[in-house]
Protein backbone atom coordinates (compact mmCIF):
# COMPACT_ATOMS: atom_id res chain seq x y z
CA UNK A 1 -18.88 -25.86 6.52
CA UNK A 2 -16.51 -23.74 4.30
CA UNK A 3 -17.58 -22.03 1.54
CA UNK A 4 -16.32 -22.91 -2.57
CA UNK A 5 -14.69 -19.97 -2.26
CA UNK A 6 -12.38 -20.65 0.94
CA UNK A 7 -11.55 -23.79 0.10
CA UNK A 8 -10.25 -22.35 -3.57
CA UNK A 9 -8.41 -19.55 -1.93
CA UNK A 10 -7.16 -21.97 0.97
CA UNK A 11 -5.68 -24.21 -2.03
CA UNK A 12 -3.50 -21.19 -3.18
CA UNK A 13 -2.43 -19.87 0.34
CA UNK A 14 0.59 -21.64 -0.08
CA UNK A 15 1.55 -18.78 -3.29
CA UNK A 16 -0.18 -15.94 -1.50
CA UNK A 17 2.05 -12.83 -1.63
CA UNK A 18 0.52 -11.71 1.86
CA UNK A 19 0.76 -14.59 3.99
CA UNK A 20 -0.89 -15.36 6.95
CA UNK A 21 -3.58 -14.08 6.21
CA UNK A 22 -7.00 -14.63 8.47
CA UNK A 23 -8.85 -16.42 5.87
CA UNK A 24 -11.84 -16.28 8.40
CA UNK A 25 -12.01 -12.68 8.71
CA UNK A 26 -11.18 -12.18 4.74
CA UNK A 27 -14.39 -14.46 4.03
CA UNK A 28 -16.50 -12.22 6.55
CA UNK A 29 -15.25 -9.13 4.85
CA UNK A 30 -15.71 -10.89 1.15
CA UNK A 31 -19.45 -11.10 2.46
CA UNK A 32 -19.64 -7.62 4.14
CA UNK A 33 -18.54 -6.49 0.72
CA UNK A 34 -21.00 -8.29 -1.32
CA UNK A 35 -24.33 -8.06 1.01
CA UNK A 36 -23.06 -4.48 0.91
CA UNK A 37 -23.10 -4.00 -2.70
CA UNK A 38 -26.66 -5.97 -3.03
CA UNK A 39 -28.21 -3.32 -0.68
CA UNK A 40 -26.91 -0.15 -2.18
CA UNK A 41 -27.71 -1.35 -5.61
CA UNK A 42 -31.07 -2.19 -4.49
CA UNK A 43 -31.16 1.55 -2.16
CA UNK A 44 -29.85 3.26 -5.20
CA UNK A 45 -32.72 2.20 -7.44
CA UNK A 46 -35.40 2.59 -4.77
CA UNK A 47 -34.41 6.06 -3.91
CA UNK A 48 -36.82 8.29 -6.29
CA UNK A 49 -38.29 11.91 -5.67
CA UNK A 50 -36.73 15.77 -4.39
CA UNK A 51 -33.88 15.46 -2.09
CA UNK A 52 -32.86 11.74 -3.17
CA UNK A 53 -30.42 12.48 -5.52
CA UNK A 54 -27.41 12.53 -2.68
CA UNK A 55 -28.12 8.75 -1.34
CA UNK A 56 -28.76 7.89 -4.96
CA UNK A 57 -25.53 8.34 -5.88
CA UNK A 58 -23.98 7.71 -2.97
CA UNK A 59 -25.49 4.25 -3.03
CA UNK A 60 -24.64 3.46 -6.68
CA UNK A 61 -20.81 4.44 -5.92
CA UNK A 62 -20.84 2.61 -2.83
CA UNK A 63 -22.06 -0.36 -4.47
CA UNK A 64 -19.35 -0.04 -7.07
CA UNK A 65 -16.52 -0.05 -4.20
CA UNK A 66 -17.94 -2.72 -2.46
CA UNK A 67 -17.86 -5.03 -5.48
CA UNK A 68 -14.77 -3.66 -6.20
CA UNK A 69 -13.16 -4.49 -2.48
CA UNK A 70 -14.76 -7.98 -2.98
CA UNK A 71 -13.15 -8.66 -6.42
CA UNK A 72 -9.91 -7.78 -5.11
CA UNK A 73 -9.77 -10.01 -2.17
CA UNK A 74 -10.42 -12.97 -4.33
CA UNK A 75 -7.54 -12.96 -6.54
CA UNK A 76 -5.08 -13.72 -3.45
CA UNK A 77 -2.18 -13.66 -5.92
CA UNK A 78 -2.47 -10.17 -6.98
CA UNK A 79 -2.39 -8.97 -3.14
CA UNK A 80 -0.05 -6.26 -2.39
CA UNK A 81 0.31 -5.06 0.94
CA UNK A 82 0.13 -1.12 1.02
CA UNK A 83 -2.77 -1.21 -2.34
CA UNK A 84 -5.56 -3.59 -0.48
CA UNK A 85 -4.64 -1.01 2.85
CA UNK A 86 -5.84 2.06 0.88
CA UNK A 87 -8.81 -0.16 -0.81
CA UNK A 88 -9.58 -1.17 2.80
CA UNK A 89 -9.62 2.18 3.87
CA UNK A 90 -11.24 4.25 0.82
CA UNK A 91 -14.41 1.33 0.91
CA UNK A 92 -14.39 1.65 5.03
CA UNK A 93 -14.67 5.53 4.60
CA UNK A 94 -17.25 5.45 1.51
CA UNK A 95 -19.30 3.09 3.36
CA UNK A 96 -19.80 5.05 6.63
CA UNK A 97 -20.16 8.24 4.72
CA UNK A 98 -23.23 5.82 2.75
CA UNK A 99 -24.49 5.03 5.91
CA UNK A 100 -24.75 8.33 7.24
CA UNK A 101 -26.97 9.57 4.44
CA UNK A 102 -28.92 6.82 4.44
CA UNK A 103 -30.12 7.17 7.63
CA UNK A 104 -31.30 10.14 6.70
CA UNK A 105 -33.87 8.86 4.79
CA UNK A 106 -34.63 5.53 6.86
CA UNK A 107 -37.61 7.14 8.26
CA UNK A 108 -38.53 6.76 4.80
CA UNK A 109 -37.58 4.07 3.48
CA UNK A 110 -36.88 0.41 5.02
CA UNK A 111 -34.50 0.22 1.81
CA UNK A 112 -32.28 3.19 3.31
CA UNK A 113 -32.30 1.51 7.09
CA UNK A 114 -31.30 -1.57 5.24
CA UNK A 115 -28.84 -0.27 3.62
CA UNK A 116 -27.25 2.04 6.25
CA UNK A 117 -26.81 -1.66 8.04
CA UNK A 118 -24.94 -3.48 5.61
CA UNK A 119 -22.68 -0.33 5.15
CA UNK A 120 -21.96 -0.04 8.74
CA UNK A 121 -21.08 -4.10 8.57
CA UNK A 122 -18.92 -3.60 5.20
CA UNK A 123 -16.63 -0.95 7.00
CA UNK A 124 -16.27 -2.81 10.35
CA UNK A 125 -14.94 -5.60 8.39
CA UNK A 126 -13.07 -3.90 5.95
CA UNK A 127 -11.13 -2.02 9.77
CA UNK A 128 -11.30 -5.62 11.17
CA UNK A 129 -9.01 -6.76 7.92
CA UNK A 130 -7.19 -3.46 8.32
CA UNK A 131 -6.11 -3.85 11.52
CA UNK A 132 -4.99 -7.66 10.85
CA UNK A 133 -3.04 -6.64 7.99
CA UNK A 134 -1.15 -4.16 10.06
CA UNK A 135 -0.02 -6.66 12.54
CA UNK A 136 1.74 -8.56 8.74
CA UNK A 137 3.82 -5.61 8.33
CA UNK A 138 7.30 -6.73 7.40
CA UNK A 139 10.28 -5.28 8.95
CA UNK A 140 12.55 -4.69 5.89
């Protein structure tokens, strides 16, 4: 069953600067983004003590660009090819980085493993939407 939120979006394709879009993949990556931004949020807040202060703050920016990269793929009408590439990218390259120093600290903390996860799941969909985008590439 699709969600509210396709069904809105599917209403506007029709007006969608970037179209043909894979509305299946941009839902998965809509959902990477938020479950990704829920668990560095949550990381963020659980990471206390010496030698935390790195995922800390990676996690609270993280979250930020996830929720950012989320926001921006629901207003379809504001989509601009080369912009949502670079926001693709920057939150795909923030979110491994996250990862990485989570692990760290998943030894730890479940929180970290957790959240090491659903930043390895935000960046491959934010490359799976990157690499369907490229293939929309207009020849002007």
């Amino acid at each position: 069953m699709m969600n509210m939120t396709m069904q809105m979006m599917e209403m506007h394709m029709k007006d969608m600067p970037m179209q043909g879009k894979d509305m299946m993949l941009m839902q998965e990556c809509i959902e990477a983004c938020s479950a990704c931004e829920q668990a560095c949020t949550m990381c963020a807040d659980s990471m206390m003590g010496e030698g935390m202060a790195m995922g800390r703050s990676m996690c609270a920016t993280m979250a930020d660009m996830a929720g950012t990269m989320m926001r921006a793929m629901l207003r379809p009408n504001g989509m601009h090819m080369e912009s949502m590439m670079a926001m693709h990218m920057a939150t795909m390259t923030m979110a491994n980085f996250c990862a990485e120093e989570c692990m760290k600290h998943a030894g730890m903390s479940e929180d970290a493993r957790m959240c090491a996860e659903a930043c390895r799941q935000c960046a491959m969909a934010c490359q799976k939407m990157m690499d369907a985008m490229k293939g929309m590439v207009r020849a002007d």
